[in-house]
C-alpha atoms as a PDB file:
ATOM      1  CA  UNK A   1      44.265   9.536 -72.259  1.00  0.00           C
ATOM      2  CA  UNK A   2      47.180  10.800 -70.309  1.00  0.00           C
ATOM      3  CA  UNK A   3      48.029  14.275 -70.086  1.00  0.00           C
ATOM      4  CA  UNK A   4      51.489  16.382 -71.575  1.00  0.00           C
ATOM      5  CA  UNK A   5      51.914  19.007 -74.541  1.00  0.00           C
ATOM      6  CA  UNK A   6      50.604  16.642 -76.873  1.00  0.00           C
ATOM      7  CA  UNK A   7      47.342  16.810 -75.454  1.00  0.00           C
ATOM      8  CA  UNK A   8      47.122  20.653 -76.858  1.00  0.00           C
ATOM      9  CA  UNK A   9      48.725  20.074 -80.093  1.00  0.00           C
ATOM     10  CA  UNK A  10      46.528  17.237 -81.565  1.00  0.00           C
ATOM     11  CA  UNK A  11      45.316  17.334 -85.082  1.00  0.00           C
ATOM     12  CA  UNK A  12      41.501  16.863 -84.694  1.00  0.00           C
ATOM     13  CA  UNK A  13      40.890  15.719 -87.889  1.00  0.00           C
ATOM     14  CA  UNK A  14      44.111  13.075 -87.867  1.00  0.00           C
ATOM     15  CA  UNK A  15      44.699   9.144 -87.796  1.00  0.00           C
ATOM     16  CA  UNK A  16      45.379   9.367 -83.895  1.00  0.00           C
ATOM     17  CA  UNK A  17      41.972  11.284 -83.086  1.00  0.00           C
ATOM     18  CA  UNK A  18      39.525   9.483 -85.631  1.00  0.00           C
ATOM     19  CA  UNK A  19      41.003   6.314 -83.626  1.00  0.00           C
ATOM     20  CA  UNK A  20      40.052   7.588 -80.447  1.00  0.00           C
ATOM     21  CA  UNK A  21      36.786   8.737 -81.818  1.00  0.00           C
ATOM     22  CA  UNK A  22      36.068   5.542 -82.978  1.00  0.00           C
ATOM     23  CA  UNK A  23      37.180   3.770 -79.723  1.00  0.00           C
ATOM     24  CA  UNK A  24      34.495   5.846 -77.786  1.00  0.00           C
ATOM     25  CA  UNK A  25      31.593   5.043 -80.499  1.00  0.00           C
ATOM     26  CA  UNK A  26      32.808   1.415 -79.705  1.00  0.00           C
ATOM     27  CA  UNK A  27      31.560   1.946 -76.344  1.00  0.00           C
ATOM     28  CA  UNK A  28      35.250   2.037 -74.392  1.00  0.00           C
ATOM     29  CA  UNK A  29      35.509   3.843 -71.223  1.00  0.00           C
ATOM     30  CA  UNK A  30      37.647   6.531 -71.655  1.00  0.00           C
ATOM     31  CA  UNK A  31      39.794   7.530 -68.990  1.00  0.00           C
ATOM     32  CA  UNK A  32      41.566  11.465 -69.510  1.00  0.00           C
ATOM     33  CA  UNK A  33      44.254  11.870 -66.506  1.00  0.00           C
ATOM     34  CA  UNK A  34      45.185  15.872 -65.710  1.00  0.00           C
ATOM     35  CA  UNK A  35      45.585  17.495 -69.381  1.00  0.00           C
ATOM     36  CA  UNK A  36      44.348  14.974 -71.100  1.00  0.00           C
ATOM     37  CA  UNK A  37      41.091  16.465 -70.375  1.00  0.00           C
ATOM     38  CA  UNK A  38      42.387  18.388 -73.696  1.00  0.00           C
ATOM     39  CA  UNK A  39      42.378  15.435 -76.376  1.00  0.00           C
ATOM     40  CA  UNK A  40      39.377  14.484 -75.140  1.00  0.00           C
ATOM     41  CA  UNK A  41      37.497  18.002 -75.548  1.00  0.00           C
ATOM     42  CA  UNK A  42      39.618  18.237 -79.223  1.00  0.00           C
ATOM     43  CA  UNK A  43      37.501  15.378 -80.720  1.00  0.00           C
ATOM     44  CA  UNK A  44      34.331  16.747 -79.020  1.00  0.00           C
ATOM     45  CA  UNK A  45      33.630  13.685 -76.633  1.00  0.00           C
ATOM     46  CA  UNK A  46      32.886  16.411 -73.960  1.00  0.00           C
ATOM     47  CA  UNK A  47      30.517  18.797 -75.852  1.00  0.00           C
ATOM     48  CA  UNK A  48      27.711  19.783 -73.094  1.00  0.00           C
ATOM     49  CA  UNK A  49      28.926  17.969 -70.572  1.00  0.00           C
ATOM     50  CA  UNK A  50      31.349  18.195 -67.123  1.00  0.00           C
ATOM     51  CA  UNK A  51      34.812  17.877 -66.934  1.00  0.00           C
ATOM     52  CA  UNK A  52      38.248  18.779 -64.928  1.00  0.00           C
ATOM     53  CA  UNK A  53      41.804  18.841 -65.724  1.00  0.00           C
ATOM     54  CA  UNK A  54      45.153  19.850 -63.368  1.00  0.00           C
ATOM     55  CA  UNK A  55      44.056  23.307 -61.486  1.00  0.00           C
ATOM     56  CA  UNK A  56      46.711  25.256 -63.349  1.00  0.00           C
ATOM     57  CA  UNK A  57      45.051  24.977 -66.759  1.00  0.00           C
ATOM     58  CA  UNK A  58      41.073  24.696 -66.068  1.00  0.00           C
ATOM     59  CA  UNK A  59      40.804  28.549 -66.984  1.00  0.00           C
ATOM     60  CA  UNK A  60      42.601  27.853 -70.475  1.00  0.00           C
ATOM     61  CA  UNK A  61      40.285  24.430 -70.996  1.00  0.00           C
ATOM     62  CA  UNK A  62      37.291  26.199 -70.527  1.00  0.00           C
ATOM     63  CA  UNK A  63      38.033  29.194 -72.671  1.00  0.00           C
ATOM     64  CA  UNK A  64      39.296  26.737 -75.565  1.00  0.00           C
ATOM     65  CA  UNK A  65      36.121  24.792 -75.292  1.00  0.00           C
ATOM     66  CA  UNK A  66      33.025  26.825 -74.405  1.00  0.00           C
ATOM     67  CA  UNK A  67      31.227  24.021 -74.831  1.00  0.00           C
ATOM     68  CA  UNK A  68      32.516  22.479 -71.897  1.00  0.00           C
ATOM     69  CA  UNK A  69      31.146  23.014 -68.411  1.00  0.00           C
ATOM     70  CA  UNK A  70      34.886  23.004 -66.570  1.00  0.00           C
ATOM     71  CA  UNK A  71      35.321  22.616 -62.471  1.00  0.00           C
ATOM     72  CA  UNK A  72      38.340  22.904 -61.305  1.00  0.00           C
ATOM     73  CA  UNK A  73      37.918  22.213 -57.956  1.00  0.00           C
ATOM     74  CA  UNK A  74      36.691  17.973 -58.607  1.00  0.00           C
ATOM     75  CA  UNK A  75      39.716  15.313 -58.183  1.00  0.00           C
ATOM     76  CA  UNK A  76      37.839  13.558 -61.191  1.00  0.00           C
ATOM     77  CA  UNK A  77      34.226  13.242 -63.159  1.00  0.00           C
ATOM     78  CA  UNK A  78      32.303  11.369 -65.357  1.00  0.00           C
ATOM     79  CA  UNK A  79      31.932  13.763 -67.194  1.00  0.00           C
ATOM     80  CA  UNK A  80      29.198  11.083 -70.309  1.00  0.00           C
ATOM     81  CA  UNK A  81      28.562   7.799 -69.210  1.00  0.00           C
ATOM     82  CA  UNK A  82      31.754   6.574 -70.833  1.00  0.00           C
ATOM     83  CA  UNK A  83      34.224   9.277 -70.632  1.00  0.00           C
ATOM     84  CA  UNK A  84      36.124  10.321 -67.414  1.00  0.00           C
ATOM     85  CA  UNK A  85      38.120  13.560 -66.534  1.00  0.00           C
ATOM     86  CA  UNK A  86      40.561  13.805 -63.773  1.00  0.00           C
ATOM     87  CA  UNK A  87      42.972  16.361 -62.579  1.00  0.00           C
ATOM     88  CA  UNK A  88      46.545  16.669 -62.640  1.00  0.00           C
ATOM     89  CA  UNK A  89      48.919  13.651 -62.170  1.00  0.00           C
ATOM     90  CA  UNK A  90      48.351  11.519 -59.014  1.00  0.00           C
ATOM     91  CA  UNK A  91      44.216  12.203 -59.372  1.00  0.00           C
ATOM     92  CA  UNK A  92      44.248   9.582 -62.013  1.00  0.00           C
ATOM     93  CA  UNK A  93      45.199   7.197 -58.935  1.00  0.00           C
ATOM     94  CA  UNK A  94      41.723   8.382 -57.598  1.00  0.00           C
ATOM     95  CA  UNK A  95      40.207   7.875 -61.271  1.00  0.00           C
ATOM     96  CA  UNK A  96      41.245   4.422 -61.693  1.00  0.00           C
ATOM     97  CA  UNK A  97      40.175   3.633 -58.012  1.00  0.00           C
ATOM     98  CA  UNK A  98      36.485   4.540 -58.807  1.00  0.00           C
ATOM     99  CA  UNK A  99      36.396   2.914 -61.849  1.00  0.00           C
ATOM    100  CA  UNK A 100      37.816  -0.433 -60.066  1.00  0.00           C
ATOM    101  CA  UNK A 101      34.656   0.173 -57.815  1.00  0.00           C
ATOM    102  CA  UNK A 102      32.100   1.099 -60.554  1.00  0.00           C
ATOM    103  CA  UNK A 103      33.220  -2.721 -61.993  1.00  0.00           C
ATOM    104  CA  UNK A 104      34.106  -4.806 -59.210  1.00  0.00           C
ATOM    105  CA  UNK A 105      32.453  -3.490 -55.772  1.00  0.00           C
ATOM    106  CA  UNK A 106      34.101  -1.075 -52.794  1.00  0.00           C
ATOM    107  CA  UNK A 107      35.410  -4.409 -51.204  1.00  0.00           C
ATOM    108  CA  UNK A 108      38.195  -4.757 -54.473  1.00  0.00           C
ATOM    109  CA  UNK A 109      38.783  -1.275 -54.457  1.00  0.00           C
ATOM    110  CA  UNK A 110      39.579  -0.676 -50.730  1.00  0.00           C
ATOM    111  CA  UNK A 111      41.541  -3.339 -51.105  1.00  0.00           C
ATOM    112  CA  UNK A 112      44.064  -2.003 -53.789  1.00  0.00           C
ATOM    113  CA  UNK A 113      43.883   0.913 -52.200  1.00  0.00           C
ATOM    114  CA  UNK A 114      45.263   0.000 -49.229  1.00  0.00           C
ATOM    115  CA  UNK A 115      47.947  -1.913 -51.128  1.00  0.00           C
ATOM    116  CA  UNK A 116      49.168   1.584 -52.533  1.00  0.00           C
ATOM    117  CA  UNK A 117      48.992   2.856 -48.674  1.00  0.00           C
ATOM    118  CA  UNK A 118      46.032   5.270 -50.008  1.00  0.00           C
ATOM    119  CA  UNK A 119      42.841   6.520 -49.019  1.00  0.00           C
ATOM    120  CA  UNK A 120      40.046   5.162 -51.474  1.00  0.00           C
ATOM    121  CA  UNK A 121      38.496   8.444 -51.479  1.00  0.00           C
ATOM    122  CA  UNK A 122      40.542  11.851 -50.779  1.00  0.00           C
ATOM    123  CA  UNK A 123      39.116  14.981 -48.739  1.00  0.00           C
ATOM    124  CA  UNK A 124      38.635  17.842 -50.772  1.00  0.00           C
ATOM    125  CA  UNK A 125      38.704  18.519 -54.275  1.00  0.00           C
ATOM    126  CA  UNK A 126      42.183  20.025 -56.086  1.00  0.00           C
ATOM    127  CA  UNK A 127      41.498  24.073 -54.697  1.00  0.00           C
ATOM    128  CA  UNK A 128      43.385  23.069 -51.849  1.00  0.00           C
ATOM    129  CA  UNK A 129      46.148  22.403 -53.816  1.00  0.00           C
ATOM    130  CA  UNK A 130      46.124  25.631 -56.089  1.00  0.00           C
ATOM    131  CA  UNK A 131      48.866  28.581 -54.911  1.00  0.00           C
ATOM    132  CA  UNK A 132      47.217  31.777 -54.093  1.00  0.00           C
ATOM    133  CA  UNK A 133      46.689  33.403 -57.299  1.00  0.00           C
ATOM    134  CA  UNK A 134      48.536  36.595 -58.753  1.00  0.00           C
ATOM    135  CA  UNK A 135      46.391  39.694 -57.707  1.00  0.00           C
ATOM    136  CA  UNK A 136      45.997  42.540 -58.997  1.00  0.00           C
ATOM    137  CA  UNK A 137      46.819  46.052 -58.142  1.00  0.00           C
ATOM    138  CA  UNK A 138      45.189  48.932 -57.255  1.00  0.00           C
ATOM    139  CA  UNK A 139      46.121  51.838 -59.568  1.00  0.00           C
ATOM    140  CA  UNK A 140      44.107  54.545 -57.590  1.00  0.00           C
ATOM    141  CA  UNK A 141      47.235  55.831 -54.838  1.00  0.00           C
ATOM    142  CA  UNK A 142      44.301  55.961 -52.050  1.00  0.00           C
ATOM    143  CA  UNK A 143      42.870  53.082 -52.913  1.00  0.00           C
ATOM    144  CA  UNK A 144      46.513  51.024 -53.382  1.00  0.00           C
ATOM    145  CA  UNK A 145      47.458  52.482 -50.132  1.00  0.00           C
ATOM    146  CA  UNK A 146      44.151  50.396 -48.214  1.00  0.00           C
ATOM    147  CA  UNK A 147      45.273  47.419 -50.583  1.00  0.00           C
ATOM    148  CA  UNK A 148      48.630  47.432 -49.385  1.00  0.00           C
ATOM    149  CA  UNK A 149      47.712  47.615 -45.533  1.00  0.00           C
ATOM    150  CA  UNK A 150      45.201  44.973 -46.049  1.00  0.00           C
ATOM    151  CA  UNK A 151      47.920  42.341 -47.323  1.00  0.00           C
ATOM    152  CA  UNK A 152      50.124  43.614 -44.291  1.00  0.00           C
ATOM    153  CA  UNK A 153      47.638  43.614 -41.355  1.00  0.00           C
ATOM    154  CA  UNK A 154      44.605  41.129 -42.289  1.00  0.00           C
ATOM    155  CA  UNK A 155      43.344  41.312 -38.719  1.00  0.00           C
ATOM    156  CA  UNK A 156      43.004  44.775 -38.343  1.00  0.00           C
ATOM    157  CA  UNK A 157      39.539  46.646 -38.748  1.00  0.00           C
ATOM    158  CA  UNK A 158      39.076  46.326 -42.473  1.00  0.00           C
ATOM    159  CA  UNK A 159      35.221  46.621 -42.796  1.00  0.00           C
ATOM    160  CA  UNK A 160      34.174  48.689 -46.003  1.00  0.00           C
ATOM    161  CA  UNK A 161      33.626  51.615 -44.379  1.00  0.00           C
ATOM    162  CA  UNK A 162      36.600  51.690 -42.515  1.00  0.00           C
ATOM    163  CA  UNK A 163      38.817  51.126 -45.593  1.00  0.00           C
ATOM    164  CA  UNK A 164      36.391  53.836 -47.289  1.00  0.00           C
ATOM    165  CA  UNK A 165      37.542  56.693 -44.692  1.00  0.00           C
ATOM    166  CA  UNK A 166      41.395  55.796 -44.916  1.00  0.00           C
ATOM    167  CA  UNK A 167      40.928  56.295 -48.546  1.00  0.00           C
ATOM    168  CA  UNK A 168      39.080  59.855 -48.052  1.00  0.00           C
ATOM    169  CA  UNK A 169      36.567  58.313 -50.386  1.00  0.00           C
ATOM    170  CA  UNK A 170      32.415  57.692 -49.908  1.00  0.00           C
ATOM    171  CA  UNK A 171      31.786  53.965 -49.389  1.00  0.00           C
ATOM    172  CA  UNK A 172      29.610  53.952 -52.364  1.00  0.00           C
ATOM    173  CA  UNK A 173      32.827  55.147 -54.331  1.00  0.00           C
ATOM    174  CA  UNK A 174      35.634  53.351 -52.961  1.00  0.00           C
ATOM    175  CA  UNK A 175      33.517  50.173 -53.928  1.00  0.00           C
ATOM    176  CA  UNK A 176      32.745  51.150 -57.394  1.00  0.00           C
ATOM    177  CA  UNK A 177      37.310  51.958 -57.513  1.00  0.00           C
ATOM    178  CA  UNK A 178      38.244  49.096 -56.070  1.00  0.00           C
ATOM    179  CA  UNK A 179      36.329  46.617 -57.956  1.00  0.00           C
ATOM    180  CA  UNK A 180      37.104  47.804 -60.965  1.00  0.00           C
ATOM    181  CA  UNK A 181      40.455  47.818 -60.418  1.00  0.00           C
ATOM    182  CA  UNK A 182      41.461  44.811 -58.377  1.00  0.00           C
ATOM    183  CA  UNK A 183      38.549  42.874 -59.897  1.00  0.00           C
ATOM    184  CA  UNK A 184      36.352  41.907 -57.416  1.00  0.00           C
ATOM    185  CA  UNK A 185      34.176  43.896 -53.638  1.00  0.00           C
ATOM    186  CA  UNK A 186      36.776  45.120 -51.392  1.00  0.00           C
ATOM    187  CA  UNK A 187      35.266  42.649 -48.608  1.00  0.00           C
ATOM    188  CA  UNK A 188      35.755  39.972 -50.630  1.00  0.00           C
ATOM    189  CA  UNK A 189      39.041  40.470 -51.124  1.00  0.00           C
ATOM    190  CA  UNK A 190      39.478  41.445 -47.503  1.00  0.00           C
ATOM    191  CA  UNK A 191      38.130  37.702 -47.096  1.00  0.00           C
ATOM    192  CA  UNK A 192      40.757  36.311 -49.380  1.00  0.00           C
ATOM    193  CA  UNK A 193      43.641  37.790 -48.146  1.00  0.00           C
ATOM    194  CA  UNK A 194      42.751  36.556 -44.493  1.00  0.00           C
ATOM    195  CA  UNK A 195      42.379  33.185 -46.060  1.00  0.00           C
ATOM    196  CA  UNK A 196      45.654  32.936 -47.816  1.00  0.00           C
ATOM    197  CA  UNK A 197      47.189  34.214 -44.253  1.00  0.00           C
ATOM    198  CA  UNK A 198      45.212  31.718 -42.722  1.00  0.00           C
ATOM    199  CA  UNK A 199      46.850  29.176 -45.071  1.00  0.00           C
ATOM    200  CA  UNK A 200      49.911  30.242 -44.241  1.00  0.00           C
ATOM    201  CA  UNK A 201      49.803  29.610 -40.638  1.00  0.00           C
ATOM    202  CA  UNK A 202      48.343  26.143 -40.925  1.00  0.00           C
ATOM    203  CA  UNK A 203      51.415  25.401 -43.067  1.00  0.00           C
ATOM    204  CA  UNK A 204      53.816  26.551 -41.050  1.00  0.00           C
ATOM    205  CA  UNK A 205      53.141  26.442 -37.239  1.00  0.00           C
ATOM    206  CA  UNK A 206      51.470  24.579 -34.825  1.00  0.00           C
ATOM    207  CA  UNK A 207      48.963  27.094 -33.486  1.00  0.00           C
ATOM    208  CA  UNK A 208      45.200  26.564 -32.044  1.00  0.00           C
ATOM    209  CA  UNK A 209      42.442  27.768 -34.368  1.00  0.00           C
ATOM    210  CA  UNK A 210      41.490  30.304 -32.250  1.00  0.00           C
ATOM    211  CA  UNK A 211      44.897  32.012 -32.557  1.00  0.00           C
ATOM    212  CA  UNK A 212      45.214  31.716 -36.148  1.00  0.00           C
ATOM    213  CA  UNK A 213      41.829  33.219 -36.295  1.00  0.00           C
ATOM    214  CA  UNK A 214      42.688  36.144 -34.346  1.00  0.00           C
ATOM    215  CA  UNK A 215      45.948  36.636 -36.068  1.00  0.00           C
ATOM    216  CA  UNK A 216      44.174  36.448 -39.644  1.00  0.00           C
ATOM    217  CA  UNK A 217      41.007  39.033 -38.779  1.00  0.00           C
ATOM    218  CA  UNK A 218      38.969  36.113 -38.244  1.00  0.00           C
ATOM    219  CA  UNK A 219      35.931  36.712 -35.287  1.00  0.00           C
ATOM    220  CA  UNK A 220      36.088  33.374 -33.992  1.00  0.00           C
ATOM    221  CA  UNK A 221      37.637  29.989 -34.989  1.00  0.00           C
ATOM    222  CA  UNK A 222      34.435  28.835 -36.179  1.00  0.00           C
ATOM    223  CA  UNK A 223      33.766  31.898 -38.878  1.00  0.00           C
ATOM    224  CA  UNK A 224      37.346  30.909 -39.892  1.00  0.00           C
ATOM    225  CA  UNK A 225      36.745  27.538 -40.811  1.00  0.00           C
ATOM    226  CA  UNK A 226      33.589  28.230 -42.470  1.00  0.00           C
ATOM    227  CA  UNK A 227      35.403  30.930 -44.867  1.00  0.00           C
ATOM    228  CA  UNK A 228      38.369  28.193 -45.143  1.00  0.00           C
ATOM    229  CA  UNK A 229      36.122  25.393 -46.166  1.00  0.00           C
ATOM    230  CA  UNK A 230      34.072  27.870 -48.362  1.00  0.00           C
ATOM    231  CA  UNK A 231      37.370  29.326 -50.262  1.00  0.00           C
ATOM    232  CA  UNK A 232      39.506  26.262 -50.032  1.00  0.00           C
ATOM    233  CA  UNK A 233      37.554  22.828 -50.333  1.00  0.00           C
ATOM    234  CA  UNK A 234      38.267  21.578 -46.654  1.00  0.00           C
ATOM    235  CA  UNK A 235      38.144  22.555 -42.815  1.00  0.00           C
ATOM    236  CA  UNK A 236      41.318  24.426 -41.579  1.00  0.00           C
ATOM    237  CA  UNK A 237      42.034  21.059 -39.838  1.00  0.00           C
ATOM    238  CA  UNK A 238      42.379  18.828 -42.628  1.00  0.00           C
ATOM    239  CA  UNK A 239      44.475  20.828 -44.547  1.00  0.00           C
ATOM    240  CA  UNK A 240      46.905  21.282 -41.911  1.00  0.00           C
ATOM    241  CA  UNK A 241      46.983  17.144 -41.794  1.00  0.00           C
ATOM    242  CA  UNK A 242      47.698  17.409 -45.510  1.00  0.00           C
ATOM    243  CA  UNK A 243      50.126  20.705 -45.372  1.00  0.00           C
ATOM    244  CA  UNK A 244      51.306  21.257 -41.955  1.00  0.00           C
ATOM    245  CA  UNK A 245      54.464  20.772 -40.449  1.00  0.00           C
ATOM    246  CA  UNK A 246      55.225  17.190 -39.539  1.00  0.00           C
ATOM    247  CA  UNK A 247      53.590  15.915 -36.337  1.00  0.00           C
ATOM    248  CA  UNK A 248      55.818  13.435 -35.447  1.00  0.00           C
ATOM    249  CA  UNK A 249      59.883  12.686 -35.434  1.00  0.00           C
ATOM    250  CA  UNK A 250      61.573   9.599 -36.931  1.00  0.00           C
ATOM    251  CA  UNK A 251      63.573   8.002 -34.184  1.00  0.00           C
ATOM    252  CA  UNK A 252      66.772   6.533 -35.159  1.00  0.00           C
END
């Protein structure tokens, strides 16, 4: 089932999806790349169980289907023991892969894999891929103000209680604001925004761990790349090998 706006507009009681239904009773594996994760949930072959779809539209698959358990972060899932999810485009490349394994052995599938110059399994699951999501804004001028200085300084000394006294407010109360207002503890957002500013350096520059750490409010290199593998799927390293600037020059 590939993905594409048809994928949200089916008609679950029509020719197309009775066919499919019937194809699954048959006992076909059932392979749903990026939205297709949409048809498949439509005809209810993923009622109570697992599945994934492309990052950007996990959040509206799982609120269209409650009955389905969605993580956005896998590359793909089997999600019954004939139906397979995936995310977004090239992850079906990974689906097929595994299902070339499941049937014929790791020795077949490494070997098409290396004949499409890929890795037979990725690092990471699809967070890595994801933007930094919109965020919302304080409303509270105090409380906006510590907000603001967060995003602009991540390493300085943003500890609860330190962001509690530039707002003139108890820690107990600046929590209970900012929470409700941004949507989630002011040290976890302190966490996020050092993250995404982490992110940013491993895109961009060549710098050691340590210094990125320092730059991003970090304590040490290592806390870094436990918070970076925590919030984004994979060490600070290997994203850089999949993001960062390019190691090496063509010669002519």
């Amino acid at each position: 089932m590939s993905g594409g706006s048809g994928a949200f507009d089916i008609d679950a009681d029509g020719a197309p999806a009775q066919w499919l239904r019937d194809v699954a009773a048959g006992g076909t594996r059932i392979l749903s790349v990026c939205t297709g994760a949409f048809l498949a949930a439509r005809i209810s072959l993923l009622d109570g169980c697992t599945a994934t779809t492309h990052w950007a539209y996990a959040d509206r698959l799982a609120t269209e289907f409650p009955l389905v358990t969605v993580d956005a972060d896998w590359i793909f899932v089997q999600s019954t023991s004939r139906v397979w999810t995936s995310a977004g485009v090239s992850a079906g490349i990974d689906l097929s892969l595994a299902a070339i394994e499941q049937d014929h052995g790791t020795e077949l599938a490494q070997t098409v894999a290396r004949w499409l110059v890929l890795h037979l399994r990725r690092t990471g699951g699809q967070t890595q891929f994801a933007p930094p999501v919109w965020i919302p804004r304080a409303t509270t001028p105090p409380v906006r103000a510590v907000q603001d200085a967060v995003d602009e300084n991540p390493a300085a000394d943003h500890s609860v209680p330190a962001m509690a006294e530039r707002a003139s407010m108890s820690v107990r109360n600046f929590s209970r604001v900012f929470t409700a207002e941004v949507g989630e503890p002011p040290s976890r957002y302190v966490e996020k925004i050092r993250t995404e500013a982490a992110r940013r350096h491993l895109e961009s520059t060549s710098d050691t761990g340590e210094s990125i750490a320092s730059r991003c409010g970090f304590t040490t290199a290592e806390s870094m790349r436990r918070t970076f593998h925590r919030r984004v799927g994979v060490a600070p390293d290997h994203y850089r090998e999949t993001f960062g600037p390019a190691t090496r020059t063509p010669t002519a």
